[in-house]
Structures are given as structure tokens and as C-alpha cells.
PDB file of N, CA and C in Angstrom:
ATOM      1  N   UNK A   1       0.854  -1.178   0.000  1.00  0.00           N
ATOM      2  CA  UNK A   1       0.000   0.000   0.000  1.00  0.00           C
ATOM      3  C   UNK A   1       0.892   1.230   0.000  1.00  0.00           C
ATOM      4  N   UNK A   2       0.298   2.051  -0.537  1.00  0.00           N
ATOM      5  CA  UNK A   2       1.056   3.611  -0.954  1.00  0.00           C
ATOM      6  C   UNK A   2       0.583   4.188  -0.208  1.00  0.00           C
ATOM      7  N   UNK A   3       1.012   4.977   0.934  1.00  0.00           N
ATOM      8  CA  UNK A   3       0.234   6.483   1.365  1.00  0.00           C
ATOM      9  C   UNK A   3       0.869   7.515   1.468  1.00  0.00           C
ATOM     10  N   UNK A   4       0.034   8.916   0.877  1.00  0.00           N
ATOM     11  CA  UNK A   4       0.841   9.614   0.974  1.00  0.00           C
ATOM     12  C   UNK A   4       0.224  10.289   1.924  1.00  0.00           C
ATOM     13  N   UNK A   5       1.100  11.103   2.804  1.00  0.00           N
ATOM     14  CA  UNK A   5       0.201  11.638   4.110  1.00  0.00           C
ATOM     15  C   UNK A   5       0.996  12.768   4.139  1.00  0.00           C
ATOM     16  N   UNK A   6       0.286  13.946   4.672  1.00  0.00           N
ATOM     17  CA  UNK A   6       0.083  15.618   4.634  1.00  0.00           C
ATOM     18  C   UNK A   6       0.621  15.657   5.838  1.00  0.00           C
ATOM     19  N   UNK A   7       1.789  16.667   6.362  1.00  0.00           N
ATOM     20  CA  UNK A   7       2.181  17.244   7.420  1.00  0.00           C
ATOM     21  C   UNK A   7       1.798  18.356   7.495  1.00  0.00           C
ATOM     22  N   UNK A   8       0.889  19.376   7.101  1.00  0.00           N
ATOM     23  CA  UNK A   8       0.561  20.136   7.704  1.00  0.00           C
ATOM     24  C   UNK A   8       1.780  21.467   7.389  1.00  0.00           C
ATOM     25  N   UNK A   9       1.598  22.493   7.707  1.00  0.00           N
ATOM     26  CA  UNK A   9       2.751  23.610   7.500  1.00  0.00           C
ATOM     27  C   UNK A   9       3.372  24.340   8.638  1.00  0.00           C
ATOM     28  N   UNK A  10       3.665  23.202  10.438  1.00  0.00           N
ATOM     29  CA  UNK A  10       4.049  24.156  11.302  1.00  0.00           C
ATOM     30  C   UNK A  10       5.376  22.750  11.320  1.00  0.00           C
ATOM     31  N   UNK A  11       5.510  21.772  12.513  1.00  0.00           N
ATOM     32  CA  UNK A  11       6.414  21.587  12.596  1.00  0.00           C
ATOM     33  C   UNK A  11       6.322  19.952  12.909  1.00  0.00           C
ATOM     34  N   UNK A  12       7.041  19.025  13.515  1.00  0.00           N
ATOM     35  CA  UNK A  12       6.859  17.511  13.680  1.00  0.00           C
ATOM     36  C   UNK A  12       5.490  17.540  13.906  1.00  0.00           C
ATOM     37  N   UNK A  13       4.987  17.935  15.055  1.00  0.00           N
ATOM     38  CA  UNK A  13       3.680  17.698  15.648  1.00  0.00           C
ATOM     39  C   UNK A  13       2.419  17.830  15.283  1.00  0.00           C
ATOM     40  N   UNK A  14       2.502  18.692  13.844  1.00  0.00           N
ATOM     41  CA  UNK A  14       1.451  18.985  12.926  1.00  0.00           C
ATOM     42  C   UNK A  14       0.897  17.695  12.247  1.00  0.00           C
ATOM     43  N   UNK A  15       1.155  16.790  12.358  1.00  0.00           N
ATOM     44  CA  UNK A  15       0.498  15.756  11.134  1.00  0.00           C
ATOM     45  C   UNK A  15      -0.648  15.091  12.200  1.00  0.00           C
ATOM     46  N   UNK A  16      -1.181  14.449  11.643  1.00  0.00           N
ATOM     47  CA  UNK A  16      -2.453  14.266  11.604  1.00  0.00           C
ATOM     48  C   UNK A  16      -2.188  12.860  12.936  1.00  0.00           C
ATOM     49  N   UNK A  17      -3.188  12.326  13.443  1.00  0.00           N
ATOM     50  CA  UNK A  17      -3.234  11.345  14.451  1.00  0.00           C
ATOM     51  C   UNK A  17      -3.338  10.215  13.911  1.00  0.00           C
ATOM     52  N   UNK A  18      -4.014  10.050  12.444  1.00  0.00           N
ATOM     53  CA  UNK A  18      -4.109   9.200  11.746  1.00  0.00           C
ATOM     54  C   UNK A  18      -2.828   9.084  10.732  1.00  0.00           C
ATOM     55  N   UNK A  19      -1.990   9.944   9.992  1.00  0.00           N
ATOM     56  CA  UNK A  19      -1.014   9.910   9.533  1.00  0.00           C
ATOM     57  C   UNK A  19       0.192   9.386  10.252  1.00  0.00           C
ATOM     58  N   UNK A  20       0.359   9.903  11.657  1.00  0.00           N
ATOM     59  CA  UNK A  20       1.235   9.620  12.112  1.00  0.00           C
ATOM     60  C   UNK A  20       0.993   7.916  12.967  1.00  0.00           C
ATOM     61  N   UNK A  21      -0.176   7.140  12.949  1.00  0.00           N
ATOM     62  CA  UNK A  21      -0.545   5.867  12.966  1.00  0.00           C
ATOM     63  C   UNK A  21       0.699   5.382  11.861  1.00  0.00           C
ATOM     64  N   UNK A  22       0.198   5.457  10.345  1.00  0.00           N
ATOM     65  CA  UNK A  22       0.643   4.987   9.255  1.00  0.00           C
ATOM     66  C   UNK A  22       2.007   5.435   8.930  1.00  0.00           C
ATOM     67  N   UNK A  23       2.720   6.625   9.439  1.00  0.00           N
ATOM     68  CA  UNK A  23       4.145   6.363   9.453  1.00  0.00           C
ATOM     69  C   UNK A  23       4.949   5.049  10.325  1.00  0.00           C
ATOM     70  N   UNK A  24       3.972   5.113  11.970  1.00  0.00           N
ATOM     71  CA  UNK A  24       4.817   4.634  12.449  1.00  0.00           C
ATOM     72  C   UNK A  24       4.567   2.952  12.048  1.00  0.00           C
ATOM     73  N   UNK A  25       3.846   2.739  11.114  1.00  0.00           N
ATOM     74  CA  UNK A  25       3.506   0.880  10.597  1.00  0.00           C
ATOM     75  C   UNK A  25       3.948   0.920   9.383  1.00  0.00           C
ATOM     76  N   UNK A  26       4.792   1.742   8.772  1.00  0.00           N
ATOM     77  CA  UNK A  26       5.036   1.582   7.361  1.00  0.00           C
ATOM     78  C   UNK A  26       6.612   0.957   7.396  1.00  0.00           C
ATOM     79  N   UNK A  27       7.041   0.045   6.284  1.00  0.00           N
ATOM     80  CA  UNK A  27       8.285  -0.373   6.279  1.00  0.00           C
ATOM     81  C   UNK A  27       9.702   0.836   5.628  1.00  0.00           C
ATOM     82  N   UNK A  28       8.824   1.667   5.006  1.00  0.00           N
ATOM     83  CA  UNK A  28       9.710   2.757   4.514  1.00  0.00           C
ATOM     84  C   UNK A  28       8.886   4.046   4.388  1.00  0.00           C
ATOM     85  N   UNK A  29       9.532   5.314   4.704  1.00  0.00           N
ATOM     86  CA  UNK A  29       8.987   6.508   4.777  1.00  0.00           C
ATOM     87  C   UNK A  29       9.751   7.392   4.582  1.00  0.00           C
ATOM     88  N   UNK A  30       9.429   7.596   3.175  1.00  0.00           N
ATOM     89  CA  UNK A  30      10.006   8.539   2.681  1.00  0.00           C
ATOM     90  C   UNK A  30       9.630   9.921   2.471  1.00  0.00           C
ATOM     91  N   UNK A  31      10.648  11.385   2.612  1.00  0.00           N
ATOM     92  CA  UNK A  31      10.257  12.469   2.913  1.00  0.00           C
ATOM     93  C   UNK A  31      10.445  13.220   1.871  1.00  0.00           C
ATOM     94  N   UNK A  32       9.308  14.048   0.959  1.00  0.00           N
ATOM     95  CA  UNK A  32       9.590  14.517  -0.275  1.00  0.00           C
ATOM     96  C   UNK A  32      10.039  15.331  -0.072  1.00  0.00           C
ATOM     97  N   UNK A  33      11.240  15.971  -0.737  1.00  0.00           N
ATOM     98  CA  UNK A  33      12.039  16.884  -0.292  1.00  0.00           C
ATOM     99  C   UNK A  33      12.141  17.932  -1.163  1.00  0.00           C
ATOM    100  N   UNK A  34      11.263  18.228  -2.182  1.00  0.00           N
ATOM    101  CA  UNK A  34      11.971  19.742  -3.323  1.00  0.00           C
ATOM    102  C   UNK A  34      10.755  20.086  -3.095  1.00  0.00           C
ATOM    103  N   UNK A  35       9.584  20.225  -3.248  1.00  0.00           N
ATOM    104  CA  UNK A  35       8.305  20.512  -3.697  1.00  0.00           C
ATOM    105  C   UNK A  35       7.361  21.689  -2.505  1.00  0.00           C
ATOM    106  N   UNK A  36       7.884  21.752  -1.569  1.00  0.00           N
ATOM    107  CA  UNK A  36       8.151  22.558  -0.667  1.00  0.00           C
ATOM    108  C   UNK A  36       9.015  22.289   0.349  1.00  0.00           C
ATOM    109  N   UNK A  37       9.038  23.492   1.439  1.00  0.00           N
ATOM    110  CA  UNK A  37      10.565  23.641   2.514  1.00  0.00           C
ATOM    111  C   UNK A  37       9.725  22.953   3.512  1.00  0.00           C
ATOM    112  N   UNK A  38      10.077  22.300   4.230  1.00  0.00           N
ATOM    113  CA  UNK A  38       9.791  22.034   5.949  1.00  0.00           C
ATOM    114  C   UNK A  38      10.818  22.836   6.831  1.00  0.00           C
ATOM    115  N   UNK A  39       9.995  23.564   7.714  1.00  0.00           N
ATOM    116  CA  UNK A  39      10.167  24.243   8.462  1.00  0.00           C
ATOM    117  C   UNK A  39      11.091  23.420   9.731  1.00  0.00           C
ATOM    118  N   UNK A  40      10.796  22.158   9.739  1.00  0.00           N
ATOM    119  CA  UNK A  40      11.623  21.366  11.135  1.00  0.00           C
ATOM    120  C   UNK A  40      12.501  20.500  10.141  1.00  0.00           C
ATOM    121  N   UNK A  41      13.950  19.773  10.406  1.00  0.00           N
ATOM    122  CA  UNK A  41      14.652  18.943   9.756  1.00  0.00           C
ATOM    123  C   UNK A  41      14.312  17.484  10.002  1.00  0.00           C
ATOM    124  N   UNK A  42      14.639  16.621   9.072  1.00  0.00           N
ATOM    125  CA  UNK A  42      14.685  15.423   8.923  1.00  0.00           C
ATOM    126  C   UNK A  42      14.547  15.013  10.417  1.00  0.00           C
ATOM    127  N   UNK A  43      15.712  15.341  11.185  1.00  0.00           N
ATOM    128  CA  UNK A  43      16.159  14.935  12.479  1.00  0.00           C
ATOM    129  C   UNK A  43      14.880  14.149  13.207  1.00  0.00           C
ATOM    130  N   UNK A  44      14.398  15.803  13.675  1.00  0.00           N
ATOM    131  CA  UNK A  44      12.965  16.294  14.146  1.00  0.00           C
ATOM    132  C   UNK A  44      11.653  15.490  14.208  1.00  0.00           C
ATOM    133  N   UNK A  45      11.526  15.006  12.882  1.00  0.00           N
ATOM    134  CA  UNK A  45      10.413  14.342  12.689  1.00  0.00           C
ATOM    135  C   UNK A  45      10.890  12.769  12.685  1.00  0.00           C
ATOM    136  N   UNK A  46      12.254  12.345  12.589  1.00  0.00           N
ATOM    137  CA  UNK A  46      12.510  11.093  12.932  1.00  0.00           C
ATOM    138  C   UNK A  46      12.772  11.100  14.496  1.00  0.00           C
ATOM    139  N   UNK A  47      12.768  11.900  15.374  1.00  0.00           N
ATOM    140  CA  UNK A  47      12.913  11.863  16.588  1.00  0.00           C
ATOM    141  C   UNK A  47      11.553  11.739  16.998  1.00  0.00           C
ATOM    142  N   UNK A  48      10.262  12.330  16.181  1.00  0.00           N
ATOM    143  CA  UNK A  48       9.049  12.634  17.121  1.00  0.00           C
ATOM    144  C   UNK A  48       8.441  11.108  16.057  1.00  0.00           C
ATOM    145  N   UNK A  49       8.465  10.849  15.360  1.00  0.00           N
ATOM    146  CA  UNK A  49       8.221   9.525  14.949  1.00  0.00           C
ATOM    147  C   UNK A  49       8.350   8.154  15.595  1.00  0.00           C
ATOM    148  N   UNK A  50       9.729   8.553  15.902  1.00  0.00           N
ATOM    149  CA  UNK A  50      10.399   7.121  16.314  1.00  0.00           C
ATOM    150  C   UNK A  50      10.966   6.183  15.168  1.00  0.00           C
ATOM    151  N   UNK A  51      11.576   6.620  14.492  1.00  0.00           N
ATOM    152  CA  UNK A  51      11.729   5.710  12.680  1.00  0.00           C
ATOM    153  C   UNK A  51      12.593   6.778  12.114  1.00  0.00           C
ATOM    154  N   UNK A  52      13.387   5.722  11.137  1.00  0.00           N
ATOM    155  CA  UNK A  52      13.965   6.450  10.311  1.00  0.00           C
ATOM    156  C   UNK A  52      13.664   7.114   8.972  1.00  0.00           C
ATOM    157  N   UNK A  53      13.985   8.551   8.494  1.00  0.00           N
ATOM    158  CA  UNK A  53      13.038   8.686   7.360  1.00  0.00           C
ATOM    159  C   UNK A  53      13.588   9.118   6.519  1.00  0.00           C
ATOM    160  N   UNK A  54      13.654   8.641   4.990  1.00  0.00           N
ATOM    161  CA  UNK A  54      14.265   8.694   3.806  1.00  0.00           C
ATOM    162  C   UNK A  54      14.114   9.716   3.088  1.00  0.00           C
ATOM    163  N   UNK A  55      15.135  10.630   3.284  1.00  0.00           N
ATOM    164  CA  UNK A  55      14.728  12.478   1.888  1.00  0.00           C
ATOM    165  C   UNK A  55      14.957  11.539   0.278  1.00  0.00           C
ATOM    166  N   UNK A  56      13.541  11.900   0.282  1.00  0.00           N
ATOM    167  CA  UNK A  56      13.286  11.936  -1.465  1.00  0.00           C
ATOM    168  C   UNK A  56      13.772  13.386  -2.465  1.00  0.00           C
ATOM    169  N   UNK A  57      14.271  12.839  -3.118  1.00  0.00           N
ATOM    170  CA  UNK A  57      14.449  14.469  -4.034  1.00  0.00           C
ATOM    171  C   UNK A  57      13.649  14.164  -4.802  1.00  0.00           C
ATOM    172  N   UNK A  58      14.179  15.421  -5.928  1.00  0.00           N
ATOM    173  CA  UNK A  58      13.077  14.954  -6.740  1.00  0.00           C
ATOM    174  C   UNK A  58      13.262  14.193  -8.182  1.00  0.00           C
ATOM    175  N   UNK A  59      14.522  13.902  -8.472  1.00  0.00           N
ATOM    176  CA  UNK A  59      14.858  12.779  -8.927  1.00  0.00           C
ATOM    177  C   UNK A  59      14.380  11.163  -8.551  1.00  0.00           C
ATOM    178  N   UNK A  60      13.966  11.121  -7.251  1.00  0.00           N
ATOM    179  CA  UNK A  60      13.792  10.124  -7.056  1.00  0.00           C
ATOM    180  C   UNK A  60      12.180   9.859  -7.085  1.00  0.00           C
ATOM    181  N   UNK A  61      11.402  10.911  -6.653  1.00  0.00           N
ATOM    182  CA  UNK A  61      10.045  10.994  -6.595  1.00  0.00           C
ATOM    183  C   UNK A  61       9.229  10.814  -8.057  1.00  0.00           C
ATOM    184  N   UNK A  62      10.260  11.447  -9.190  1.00  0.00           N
ATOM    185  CA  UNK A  62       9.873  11.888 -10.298  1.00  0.00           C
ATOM    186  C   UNK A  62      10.368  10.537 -11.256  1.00  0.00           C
ATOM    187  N   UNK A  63      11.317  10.035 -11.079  1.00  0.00           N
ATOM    188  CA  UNK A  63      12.173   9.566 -12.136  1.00  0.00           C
ATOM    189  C   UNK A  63      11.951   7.672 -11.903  1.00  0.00           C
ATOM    190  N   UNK A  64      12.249   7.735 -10.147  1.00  0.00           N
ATOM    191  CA  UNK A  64      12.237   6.367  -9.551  1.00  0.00           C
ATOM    192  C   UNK A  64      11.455   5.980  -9.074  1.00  0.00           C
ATOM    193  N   UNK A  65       9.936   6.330  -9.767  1.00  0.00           N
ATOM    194  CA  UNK A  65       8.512   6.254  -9.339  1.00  0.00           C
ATOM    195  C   UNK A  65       8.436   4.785  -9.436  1.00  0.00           C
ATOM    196  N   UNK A  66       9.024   4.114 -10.174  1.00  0.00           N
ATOM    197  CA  UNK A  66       8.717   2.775 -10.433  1.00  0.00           C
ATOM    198  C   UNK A  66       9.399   1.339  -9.071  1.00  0.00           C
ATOM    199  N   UNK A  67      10.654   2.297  -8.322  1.00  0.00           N
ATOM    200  CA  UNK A  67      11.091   1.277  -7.159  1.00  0.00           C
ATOM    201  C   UNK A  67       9.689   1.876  -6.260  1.00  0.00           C
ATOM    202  N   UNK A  68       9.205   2.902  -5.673  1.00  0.00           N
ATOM    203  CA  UNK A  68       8.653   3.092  -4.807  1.00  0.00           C
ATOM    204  C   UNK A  68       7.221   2.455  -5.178  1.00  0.00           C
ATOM    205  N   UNK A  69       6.706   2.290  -6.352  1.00  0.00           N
ATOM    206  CA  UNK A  69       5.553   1.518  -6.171  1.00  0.00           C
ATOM    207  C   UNK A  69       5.535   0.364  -6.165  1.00  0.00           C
ATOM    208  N   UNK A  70       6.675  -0.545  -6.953  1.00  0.00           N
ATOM    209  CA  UNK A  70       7.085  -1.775  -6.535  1.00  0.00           C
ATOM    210  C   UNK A  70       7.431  -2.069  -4.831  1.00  0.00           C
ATOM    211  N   UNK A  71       8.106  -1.389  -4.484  1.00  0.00           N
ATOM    212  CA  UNK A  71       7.651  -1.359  -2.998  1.00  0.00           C
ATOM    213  C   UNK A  71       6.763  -1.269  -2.395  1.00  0.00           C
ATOM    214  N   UNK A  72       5.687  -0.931  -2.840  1.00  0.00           N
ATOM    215  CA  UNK A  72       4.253  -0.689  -2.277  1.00  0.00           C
ATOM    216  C   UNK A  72       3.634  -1.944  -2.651  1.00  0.00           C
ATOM    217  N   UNK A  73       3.817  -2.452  -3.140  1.00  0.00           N
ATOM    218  CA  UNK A  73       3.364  -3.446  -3.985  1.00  0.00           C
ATOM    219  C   UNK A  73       3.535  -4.567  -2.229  1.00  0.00           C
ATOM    220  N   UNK A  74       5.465  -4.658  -2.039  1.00  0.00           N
ATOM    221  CA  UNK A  74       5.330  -5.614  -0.970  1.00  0.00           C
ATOM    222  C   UNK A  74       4.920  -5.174  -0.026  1.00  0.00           C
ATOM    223  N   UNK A  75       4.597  -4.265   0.280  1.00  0.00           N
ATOM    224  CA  UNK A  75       5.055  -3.817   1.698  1.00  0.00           C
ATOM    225  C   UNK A  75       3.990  -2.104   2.123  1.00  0.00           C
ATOM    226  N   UNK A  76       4.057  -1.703   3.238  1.00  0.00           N
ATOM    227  CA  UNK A  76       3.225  -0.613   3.190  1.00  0.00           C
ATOM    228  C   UNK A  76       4.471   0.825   2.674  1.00  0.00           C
ATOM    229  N   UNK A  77       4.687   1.539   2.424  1.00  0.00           N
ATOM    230  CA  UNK A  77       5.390   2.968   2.376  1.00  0.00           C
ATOM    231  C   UNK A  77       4.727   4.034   2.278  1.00  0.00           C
ATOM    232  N   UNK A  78       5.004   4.824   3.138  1.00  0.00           N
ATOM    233  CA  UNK A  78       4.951   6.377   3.199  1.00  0.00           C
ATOM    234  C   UNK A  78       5.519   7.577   2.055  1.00  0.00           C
ATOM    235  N   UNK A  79       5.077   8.159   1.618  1.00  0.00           N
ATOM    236  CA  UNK A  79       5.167   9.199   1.407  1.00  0.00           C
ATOM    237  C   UNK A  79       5.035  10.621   1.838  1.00  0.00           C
ATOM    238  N   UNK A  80       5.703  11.376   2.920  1.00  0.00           N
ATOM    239  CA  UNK A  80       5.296  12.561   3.410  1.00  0.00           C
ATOM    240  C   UNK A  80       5.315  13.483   2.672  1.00  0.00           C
ATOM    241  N   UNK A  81       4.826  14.779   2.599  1.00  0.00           N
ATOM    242  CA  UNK A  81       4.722  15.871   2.227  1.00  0.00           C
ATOM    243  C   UNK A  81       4.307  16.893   2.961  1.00  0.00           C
ATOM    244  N   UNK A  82       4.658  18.218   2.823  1.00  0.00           N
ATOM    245  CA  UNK A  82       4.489  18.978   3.512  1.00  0.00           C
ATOM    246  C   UNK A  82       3.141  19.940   2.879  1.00  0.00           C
ATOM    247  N   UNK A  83       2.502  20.100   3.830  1.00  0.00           N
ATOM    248  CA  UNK A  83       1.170  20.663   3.806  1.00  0.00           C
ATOM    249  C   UNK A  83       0.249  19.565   3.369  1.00  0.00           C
ATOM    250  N   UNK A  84       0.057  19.518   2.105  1.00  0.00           N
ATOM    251  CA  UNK A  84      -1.230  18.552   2.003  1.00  0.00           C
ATOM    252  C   UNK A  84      -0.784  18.026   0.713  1.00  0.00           C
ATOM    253  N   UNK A  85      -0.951  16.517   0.336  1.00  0.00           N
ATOM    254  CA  UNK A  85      -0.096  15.873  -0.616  1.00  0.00           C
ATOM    255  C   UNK A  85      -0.626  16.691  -2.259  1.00  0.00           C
ATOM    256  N   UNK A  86      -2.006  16.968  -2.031  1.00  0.00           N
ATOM    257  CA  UNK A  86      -2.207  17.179  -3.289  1.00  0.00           C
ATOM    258  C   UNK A  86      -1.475  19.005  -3.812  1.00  0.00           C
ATOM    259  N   UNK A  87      -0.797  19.342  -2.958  1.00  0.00           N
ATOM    260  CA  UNK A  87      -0.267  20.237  -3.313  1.00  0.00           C
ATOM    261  C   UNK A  87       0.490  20.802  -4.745  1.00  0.00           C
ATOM    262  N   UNK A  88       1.263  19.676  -5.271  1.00  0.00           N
ATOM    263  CA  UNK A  88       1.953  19.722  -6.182  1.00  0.00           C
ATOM    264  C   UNK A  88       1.223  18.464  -7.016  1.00  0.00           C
ATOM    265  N   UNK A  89       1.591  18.858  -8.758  1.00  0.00           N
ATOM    266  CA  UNK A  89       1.245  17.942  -9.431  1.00  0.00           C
ATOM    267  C   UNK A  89       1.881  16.667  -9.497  1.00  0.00           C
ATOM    268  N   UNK A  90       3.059  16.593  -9.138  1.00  0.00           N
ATOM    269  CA  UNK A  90       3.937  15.768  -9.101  1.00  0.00           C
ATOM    270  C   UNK A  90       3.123  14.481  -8.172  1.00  0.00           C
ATOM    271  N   UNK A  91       2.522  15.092  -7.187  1.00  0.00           N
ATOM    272  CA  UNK A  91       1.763  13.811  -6.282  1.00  0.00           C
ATOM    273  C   UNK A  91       0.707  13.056  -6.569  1.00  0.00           C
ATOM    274  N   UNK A  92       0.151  13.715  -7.735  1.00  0.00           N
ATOM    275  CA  UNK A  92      -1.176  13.851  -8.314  1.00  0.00           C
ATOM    276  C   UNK A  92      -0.679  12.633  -9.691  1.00  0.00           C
ATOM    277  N   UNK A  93       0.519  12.726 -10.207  1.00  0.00           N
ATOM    278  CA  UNK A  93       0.923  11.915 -11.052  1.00  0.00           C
ATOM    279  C   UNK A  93       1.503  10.981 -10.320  1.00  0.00           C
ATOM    280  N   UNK A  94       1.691  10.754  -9.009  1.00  0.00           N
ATOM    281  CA  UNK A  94       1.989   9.456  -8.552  1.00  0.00           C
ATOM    282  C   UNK A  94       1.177   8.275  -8.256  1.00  0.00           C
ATOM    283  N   UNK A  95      -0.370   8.862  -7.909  1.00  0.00           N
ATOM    284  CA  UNK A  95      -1.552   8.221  -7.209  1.00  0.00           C
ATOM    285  C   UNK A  95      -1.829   7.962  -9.060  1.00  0.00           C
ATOM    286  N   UNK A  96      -2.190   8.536 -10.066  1.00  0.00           N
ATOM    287  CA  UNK A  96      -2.305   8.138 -11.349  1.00  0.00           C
ATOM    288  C   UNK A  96      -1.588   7.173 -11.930  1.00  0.00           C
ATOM    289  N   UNK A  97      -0.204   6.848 -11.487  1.00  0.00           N
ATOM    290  CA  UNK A  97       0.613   5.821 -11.848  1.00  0.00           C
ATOM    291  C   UNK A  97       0.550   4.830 -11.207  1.00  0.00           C
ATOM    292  N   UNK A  98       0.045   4.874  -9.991  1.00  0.00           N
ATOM    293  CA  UNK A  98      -0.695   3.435  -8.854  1.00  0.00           C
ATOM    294  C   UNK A  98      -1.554   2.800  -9.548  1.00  0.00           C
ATOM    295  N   UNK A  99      -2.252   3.581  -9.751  1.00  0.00           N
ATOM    296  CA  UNK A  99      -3.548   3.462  -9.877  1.00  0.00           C
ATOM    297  C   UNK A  99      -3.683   2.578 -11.019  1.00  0.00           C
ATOM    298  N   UNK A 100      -2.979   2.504 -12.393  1.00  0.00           N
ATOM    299  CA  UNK A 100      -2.393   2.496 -13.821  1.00  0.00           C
ATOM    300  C   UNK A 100      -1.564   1.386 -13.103  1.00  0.00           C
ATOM    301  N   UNK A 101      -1.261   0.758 -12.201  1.00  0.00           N
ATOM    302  CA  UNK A 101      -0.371  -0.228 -12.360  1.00  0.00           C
ATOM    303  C   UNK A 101      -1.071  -1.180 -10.924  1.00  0.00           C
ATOM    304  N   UNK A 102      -2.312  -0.866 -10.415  1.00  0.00           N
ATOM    305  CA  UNK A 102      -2.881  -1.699  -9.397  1.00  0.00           C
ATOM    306  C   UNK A 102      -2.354  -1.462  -8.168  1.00  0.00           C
ATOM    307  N   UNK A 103      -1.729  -0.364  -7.965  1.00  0.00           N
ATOM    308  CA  UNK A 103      -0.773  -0.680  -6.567  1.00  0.00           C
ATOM    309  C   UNK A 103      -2.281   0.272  -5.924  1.00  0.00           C
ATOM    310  N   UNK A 104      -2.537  -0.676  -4.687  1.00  0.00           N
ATOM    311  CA  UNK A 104      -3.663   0.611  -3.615  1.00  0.00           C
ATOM    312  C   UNK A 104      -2.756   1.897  -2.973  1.00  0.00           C
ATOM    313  N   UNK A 105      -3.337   2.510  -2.703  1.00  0.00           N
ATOM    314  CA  UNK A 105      -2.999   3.958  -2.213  1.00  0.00           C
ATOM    315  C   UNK A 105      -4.421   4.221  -1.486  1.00  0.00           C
ATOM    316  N   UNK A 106      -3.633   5.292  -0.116  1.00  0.00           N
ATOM    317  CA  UNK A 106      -4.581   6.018   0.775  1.00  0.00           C
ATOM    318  C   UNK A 106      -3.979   7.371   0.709  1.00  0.00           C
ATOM    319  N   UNK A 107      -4.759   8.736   0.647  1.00  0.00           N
ATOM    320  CA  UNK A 107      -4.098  10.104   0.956  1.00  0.00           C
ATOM    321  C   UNK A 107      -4.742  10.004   2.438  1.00  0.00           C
ATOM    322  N   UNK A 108      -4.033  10.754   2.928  1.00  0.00           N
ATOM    323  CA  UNK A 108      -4.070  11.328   4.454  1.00  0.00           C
ATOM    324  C   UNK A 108      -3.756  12.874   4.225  1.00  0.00           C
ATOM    325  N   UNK A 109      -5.170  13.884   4.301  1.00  0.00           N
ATOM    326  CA  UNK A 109      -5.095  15.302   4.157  1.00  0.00           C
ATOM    327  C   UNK A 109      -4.539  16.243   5.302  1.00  0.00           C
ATOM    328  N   UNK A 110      -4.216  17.043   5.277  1.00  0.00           N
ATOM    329  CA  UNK A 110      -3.752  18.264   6.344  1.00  0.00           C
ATOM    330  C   UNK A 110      -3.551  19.631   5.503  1.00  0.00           C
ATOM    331  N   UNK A 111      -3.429  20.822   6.328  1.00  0.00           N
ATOM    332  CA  UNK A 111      -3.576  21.779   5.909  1.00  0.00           C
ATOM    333  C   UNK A 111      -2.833  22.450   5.069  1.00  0.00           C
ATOM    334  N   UNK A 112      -3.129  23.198   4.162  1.00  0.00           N
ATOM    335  CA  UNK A 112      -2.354  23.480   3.266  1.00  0.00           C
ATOM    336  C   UNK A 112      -2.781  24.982   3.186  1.00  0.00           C
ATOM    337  N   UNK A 113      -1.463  25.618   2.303  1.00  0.00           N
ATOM    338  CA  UNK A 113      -1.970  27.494   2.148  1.00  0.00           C
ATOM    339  C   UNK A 113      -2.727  27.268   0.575  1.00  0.00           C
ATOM    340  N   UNK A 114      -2.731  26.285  -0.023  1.00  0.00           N
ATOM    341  CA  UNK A 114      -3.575  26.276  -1.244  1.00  0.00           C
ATOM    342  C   UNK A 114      -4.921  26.202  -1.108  1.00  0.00           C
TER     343      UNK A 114
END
């Protein structure tokens, strides 16, 4: 399963009660990293998690779409984003490429300035 889940735009503690369920049960969680800034570092949110968490660029989000849904395929993974996933199109073409290849996906919303 794919999820991509919304952090919200203040700091670790912003994500959702339900998002932060599905980080902490996912086998990989990865943190999109170009598409907007997070205000707290990597550190931060692997400290208030409890887990380690993987910066995606955007080479990897964009290009290596095909390991991360094959991974979804075995296993659960995360996708974070900051503010709310549907922010950028880029996320919007990821759930379209699931979708196009059978892999399930859940969004998990939070607030966004859009």
C-alpha cells in the first residue's frame, strides 16, 4: 500500500493522528524533499516519529517512481509531504501511476496554504 500523508505547515507535531498511525507501521517513509521547505529537519520528525526517514528528491520521486511503487506493492510505504499531498502535481501523477499499475494507495489530508 502507498500512502501519501500531509504534514501540515508548522512543525513535527502537525500531522495528523491518523497519519502519524501509518508512518509509524510503514516499512519505509520517505520524505519529499523539493516541492516545498519544511520548516523542522529530517532529524525532528525522525525523533518525534520514532523511525527512520528517507529524503526523497526529486529525482527520485519523479524519475524512480517505479522502485517506490514496486515497494508498495510488498510492503506498506509512506510518502510525506508537507502541507497537504495534493499540493503539487507531481503527487497527483503518482496516485495516477498506482492506480495504472494496481498498486492501492490512501491520501491522508492536512492543511495546506492552497
Amino acid at each position: 500500500m502507498l500512502y501519501l500523508v500531509g504534514l501540515g505547515l508548522g512543525d513535527a507535531k502537525d500531522i495528523t493522528v491518523k497519519g502519524l498511525e501509518i508512518v509509524r507501521q510503514c516499512r519505509t517513509v520517505y520524505l519529499e524533499a523539493y516541492t516545498s521547505i519544511l520548516s523542522v529537519g529530517k532529524e525532528a520528525l525522525e525523533e518525534f516519529y520514532g523511525r527512520e526517514v528517507v529524503l526523497a528528491d526529486r529525482e527520485t520521486v519523479e524519475m524512480d517512481t517505479q522502485r517506490i511503487l514496486q515497494e508498495a506493492r510488498d510492503a506498506d510505504v509512506a510518502l510525506l509531504v508537507v502541507g497537504d499531498p495534493f499540493g503539487a502535481t507531481t503527487h497527483s501523477d503518482l496516485v495516477l501511476r498506482a492506480v495504472r499499475e494496481g498498486v492501492p494507495y490512501r491520501v491522508v489530508h492536512n492543511a495546506s496554504i492552497l
